[in-house]
N, C-alpha and C. Protein backbone atom coordinates (compact mmCIF):
# COMPACT_ATOMS: atom_id res chain seq x y z
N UNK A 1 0.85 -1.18 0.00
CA UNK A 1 0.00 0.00 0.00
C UNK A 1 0.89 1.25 0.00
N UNK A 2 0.41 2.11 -0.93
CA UNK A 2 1.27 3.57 -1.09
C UNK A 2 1.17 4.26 0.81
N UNK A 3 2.35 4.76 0.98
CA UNK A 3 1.96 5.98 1.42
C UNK A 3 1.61 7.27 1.83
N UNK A 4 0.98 8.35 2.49
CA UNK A 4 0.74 9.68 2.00
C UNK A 4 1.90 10.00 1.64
N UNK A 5 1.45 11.09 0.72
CA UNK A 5 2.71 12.26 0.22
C UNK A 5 2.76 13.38 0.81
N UNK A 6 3.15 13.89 1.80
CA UNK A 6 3.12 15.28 2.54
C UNK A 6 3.03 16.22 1.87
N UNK A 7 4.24 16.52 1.01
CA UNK A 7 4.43 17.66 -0.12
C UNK A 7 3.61 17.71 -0.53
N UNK A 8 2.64 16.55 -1.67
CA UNK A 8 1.65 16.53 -2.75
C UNK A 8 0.78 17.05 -1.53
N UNK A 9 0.27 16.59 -0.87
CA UNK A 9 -0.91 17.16 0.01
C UNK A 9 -0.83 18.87 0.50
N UNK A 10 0.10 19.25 1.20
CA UNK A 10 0.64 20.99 1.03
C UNK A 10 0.26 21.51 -0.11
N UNK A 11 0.80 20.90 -1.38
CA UNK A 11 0.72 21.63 -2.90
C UNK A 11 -0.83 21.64 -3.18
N UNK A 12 -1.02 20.28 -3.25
CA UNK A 12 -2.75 20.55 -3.55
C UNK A 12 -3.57 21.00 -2.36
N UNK A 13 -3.12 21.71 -0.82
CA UNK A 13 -3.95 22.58 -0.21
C UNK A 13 -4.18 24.05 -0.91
N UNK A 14 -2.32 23.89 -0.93
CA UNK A 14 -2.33 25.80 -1.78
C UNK A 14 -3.14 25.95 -2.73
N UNK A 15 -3.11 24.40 -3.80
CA UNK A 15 -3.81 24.95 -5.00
C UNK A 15 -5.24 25.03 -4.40
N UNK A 16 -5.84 24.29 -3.69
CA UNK A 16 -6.85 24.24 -3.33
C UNK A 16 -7.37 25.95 -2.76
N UNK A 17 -6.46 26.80 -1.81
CA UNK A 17 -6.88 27.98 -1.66
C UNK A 17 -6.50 28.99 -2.55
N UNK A 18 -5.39 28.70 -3.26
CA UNK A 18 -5.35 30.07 -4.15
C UNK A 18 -6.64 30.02 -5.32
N UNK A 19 -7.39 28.36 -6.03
CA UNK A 19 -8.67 28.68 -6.79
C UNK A 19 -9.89 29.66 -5.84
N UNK A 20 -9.95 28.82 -4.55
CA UNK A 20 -10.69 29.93 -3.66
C UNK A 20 -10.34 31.36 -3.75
N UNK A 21 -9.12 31.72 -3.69
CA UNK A 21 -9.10 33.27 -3.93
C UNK A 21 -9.58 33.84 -5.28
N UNK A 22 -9.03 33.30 -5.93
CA UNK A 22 -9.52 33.55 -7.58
C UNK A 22 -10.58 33.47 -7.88
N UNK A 23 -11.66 32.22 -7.07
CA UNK A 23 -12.91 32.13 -7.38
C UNK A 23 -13.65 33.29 -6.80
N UNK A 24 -13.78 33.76 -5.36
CA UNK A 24 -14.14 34.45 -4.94
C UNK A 24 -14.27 36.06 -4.89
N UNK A 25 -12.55 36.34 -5.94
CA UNK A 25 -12.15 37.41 -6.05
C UNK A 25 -13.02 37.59 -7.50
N UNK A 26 -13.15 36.87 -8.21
CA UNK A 26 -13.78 36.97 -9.56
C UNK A 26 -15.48 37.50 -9.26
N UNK A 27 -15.93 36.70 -8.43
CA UNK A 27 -17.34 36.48 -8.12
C UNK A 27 -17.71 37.52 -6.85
N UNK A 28 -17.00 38.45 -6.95
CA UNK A 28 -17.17 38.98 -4.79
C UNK A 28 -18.30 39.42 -5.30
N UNK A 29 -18.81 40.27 -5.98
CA UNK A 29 -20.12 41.01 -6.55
C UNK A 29 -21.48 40.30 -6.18
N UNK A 30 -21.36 39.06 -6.99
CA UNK A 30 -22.45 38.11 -6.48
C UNK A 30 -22.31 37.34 -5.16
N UNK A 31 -21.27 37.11 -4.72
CA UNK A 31 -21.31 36.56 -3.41
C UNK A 31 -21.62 37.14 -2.39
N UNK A 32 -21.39 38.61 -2.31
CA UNK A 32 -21.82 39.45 -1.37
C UNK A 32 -23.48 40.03 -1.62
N UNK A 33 -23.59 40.00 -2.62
CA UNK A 33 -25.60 39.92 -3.20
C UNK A 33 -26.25 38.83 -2.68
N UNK A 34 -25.37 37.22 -2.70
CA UNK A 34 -26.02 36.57 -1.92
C UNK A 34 -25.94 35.95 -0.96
N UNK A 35 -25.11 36.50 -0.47
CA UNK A 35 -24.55 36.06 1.07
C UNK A 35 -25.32 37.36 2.33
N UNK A 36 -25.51 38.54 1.29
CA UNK A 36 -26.15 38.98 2.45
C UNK A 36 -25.14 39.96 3.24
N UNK A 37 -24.11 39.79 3.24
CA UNK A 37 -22.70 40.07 3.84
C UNK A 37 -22.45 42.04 3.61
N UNK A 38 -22.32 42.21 4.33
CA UNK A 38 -22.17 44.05 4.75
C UNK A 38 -20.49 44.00 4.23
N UNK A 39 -19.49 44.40 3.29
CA UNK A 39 -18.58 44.58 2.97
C UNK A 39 -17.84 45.57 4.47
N UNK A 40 -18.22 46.58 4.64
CA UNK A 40 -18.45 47.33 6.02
C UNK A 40 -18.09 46.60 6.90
N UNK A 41 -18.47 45.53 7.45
CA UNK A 41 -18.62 44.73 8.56
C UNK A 41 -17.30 43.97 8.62
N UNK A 42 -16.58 43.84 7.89
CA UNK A 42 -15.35 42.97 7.40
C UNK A 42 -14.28 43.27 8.31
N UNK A 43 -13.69 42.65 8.55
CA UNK A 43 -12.52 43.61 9.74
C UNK A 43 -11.10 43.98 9.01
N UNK A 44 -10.64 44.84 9.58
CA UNK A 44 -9.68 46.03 8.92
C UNK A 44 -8.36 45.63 9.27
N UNK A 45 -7.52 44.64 8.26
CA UNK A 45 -6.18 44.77 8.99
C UNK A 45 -6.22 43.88 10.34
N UNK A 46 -5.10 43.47 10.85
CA UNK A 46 -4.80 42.94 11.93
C UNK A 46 -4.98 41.28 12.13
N UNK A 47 -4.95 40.35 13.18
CA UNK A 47 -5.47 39.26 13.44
C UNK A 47 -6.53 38.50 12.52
N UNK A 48 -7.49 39.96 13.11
CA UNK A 48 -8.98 39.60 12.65
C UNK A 48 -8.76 39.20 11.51
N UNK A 49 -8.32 40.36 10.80
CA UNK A 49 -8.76 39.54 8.72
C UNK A 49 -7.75 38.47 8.65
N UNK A 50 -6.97 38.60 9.34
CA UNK A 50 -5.84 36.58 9.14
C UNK A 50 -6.73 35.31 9.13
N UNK A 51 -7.63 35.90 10.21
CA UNK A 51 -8.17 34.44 10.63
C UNK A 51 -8.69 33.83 9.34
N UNK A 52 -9.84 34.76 9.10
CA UNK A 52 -10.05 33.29 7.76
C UNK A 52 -9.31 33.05 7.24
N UNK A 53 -7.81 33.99 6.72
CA UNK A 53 -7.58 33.58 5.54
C UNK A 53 -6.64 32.34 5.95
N UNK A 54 -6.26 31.89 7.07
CA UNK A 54 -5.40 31.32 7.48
C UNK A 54 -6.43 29.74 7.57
N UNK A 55 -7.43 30.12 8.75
CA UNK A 55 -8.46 29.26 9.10
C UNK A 55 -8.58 28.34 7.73
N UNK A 56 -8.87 28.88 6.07
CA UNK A 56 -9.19 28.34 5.21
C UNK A 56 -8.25 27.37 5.03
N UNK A 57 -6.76 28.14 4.88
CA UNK A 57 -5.88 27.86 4.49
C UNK A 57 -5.92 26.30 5.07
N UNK A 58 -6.04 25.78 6.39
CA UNK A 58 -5.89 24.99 7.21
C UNK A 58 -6.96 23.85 6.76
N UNK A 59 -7.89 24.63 6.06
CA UNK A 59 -9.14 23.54 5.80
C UNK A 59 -8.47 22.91 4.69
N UNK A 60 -8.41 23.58 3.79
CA UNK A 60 -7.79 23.04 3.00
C UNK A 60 -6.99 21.93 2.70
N UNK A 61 -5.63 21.93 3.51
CA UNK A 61 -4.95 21.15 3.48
C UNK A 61 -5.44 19.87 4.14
N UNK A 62 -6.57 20.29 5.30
CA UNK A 62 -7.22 18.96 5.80
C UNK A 62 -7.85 18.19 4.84
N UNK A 63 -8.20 19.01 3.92
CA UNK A 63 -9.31 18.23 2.85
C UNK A 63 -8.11 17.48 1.73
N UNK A 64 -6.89 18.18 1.39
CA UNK A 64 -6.28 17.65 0.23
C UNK A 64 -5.59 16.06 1.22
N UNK A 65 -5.77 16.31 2.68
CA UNK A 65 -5.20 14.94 3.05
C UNK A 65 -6.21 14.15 3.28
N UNK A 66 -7.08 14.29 3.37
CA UNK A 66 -8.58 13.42 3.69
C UNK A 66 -8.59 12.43 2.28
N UNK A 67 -8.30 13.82 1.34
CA UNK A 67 -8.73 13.35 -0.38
C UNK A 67 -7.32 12.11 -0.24
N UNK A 68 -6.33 12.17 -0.08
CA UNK A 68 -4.73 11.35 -0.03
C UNK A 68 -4.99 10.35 0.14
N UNK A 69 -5.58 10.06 1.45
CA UNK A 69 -5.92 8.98 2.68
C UNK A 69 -6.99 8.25 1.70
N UNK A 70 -8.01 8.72 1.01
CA UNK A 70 -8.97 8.38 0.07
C UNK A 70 -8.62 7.51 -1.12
N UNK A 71 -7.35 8.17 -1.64
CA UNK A 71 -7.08 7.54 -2.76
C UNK A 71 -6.05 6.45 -2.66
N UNK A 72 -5.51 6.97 -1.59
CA UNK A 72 -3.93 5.75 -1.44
C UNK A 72 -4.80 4.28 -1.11
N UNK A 73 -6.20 4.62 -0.42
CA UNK A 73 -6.63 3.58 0.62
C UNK A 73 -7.32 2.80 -0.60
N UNK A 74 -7.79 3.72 -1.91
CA UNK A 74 -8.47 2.78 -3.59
C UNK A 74 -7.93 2.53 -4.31
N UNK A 75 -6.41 2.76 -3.89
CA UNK A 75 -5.44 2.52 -5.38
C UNK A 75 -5.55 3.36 -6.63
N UNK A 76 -5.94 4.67 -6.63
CA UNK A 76 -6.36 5.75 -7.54
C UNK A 76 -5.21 6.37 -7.60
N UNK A 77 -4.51 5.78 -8.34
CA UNK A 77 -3.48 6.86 -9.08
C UNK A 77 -2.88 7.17 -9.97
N UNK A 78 -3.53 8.29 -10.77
CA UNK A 78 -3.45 8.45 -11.35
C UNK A 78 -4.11 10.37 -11.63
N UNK A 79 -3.77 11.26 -12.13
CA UNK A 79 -4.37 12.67 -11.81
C UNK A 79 -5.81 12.41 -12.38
N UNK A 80 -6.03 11.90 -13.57
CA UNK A 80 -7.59 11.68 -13.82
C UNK A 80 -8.50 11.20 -12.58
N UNK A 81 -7.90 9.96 -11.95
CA UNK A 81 -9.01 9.20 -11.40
C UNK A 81 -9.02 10.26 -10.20
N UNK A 82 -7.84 10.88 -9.64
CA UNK A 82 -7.92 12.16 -8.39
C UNK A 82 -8.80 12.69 -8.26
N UNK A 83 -9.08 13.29 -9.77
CA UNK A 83 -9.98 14.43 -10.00
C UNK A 83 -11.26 13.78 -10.00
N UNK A 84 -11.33 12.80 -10.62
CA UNK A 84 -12.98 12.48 -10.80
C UNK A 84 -13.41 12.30 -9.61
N UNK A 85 -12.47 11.54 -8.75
CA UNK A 85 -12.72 11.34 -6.95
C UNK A 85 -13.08 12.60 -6.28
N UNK A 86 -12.18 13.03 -6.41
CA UNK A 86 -12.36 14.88 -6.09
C UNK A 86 -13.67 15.26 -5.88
N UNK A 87 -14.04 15.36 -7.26
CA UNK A 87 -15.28 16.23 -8.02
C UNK A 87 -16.07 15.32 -7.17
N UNK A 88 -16.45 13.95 -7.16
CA UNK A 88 -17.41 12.89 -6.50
C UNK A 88 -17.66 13.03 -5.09
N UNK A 89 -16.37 13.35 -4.23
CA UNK A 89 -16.56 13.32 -2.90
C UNK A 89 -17.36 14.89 -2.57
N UNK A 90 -17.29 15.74 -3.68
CA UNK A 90 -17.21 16.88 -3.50
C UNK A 90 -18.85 16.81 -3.29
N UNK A 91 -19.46 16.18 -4.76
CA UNK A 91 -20.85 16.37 -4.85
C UNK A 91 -21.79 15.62 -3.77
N UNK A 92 -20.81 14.43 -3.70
CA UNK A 92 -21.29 13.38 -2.73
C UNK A 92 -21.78 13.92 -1.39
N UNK A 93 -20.64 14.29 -0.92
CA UNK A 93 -20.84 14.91 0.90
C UNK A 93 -20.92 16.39 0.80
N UNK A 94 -19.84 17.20 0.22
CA UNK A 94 -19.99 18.58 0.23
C UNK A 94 -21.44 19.16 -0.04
N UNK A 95 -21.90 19.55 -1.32
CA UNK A 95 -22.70 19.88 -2.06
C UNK A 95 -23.94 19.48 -1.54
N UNK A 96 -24.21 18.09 -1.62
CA UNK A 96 -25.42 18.11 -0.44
C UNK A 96 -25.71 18.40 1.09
N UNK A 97 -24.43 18.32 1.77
CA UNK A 97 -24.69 19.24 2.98
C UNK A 97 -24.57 20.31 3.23
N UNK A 98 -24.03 21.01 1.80
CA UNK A 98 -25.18 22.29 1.76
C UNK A 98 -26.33 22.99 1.69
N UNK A 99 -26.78 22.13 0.15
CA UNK A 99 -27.34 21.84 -0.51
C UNK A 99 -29.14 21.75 1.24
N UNK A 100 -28.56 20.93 1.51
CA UNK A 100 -29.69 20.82 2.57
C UNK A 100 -29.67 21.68 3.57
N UNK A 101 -28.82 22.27 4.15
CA UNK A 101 -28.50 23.40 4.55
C UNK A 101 -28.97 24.59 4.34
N UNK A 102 -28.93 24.80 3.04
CA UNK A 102 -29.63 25.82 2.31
C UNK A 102 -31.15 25.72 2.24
N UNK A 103 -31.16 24.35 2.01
CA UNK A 103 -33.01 24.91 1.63
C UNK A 103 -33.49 24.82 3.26
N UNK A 104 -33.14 24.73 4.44
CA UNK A 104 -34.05 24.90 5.72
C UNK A 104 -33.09 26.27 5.84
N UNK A 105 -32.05 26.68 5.82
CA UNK A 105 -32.29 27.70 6.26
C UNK A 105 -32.50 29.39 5.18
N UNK A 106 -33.13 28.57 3.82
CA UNK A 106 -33.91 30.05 3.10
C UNK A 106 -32.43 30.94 2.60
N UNK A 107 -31.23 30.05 2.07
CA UNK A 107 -30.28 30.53 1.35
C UNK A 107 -30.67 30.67 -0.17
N UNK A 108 -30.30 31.92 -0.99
CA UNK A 108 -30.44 32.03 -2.61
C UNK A 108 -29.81 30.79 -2.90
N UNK A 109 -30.59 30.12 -4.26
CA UNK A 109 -29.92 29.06 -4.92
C UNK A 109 -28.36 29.64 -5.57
N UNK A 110 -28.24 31.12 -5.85
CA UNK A 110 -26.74 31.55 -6.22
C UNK A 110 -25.87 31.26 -5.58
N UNK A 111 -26.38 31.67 -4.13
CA UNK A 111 -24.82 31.31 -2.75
C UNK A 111 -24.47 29.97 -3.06
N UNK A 112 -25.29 29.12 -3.34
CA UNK A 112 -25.10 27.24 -3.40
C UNK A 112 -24.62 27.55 -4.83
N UNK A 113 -24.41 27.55 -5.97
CA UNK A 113 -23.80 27.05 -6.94
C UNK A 113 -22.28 28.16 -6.67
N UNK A 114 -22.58 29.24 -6.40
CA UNK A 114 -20.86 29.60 -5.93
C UNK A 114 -20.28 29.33 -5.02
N UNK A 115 -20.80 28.86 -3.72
CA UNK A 115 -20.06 28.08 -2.69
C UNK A 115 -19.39 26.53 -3.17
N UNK A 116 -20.43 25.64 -3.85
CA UNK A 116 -20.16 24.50 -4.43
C UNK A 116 -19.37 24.26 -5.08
N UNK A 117 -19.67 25.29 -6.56
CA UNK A 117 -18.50 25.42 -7.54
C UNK A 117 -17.14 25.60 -7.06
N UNK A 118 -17.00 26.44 -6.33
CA UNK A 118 -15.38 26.44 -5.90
C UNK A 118 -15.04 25.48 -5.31
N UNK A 119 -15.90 24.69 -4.69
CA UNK A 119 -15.93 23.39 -3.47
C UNK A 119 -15.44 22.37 -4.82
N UNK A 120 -16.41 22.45 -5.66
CA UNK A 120 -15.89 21.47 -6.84
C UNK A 120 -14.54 20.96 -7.80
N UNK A 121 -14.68 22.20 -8.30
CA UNK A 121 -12.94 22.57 -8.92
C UNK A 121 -12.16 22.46 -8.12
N UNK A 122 -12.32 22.93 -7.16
CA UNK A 122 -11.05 22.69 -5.44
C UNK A 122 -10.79 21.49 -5.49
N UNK A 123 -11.94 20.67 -5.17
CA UNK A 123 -11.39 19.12 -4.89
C UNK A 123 -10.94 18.68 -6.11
N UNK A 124 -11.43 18.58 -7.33
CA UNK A 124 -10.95 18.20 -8.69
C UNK A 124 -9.69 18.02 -8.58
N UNK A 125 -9.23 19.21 -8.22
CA UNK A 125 -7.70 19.89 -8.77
C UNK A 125 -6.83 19.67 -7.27
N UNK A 126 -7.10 19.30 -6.25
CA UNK A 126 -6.85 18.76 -4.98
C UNK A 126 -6.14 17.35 -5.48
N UNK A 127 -7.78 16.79 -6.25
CA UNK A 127 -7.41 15.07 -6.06
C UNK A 127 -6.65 14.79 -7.30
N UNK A 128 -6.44 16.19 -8.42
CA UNK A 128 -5.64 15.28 -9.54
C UNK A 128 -4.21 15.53 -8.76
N UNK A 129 -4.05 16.60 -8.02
CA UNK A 129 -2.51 16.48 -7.59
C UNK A 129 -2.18 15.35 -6.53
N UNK A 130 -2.86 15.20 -5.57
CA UNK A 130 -2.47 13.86 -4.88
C UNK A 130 -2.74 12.75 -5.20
N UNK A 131 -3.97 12.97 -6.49
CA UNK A 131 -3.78 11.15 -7.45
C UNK A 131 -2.78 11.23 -8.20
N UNK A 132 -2.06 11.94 -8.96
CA UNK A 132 -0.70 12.23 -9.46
C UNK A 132 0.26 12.05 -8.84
N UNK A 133 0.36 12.41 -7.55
CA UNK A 133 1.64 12.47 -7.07
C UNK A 133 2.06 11.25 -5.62
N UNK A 134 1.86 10.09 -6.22
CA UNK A 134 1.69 9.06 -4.68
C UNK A 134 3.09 9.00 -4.82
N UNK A 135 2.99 8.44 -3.22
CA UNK A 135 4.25 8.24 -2.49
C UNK A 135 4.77 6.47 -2.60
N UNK A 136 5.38 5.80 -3.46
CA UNK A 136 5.39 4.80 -3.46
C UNK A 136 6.13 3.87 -2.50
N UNK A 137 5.85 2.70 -2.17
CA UNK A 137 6.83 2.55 -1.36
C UNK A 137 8.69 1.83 -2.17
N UNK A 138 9.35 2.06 -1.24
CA UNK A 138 10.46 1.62 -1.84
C UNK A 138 10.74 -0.02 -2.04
N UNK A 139 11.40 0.23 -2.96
CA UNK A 139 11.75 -1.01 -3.64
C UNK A 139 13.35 -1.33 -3.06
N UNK A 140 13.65 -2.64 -2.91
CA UNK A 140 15.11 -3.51 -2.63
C UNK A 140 15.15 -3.84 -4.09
N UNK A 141 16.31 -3.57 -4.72
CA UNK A 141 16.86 -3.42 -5.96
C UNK A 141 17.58 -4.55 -5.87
């Protein structure tokens, strides 16, 4: 059995938050239309604005090792099968526990396809780098 790749898992966290920045930075217009969210309210500098960005940062990498642990444990390796895993676990668990989330608590169907979508491509591109990049074990030559 392979085991994790540390590095690959780091790399596909970053990639995993820098699409979040990009996604979000592209989309702030509508996300803040449907999120509801006071731009105002945001905190200025300091700690405060670290936290998420750090907090994410952290999710992230939990998720690109969750996704690792996932694939090393199916023998998926390969960047295709990563990604399709990715995208699957994404729709599988993510997306619907939003997804249900949303409809009891009276969220726009927009917030759910831009929360998701980035949730989606994230993991995609999560699981083609740690289905790409396994840690094999060594060989006696």
């Amino acid at each position: 059995m392979q085991r994790l790749n540390y590095p690959a898992i780091i790399v596909a966290g970053t990639a995993y938050w820098l699409i979040q920045a990009v996604w979000y930075t592209v989309l702030s217009a509508q996300w803040i239309a449907a999120s509801g969210v006071n731009p105002a309210d945001a905190p200025k500098g300091g700690a405060a604005m670290a936290i998420p960005f750090v907090g994410s940062f952290v999710c992230d990498v939990i998720v690109a090792w969750a996704l690792a642990w996932v694939l090393t444990r199916t023998g998926r390796t390969t960047a295709l099968a990563g990604a399709v895993s990715g995208a699957a676990l994404s729709i599988g668990f993510l997306a619907t526990g939003l997804l249900t989330n949303y409809l009891f608590e009276g969220r726009p169907r927009a917030l759910f396809y831009i929360n998701a979508g980035c949730a989606l491509i994230g993991m995609a591109v999560a699981g083609a780098i740690v289905g790409a990049w396994q840690k094999r074990k060594a060989s006696i030559a």
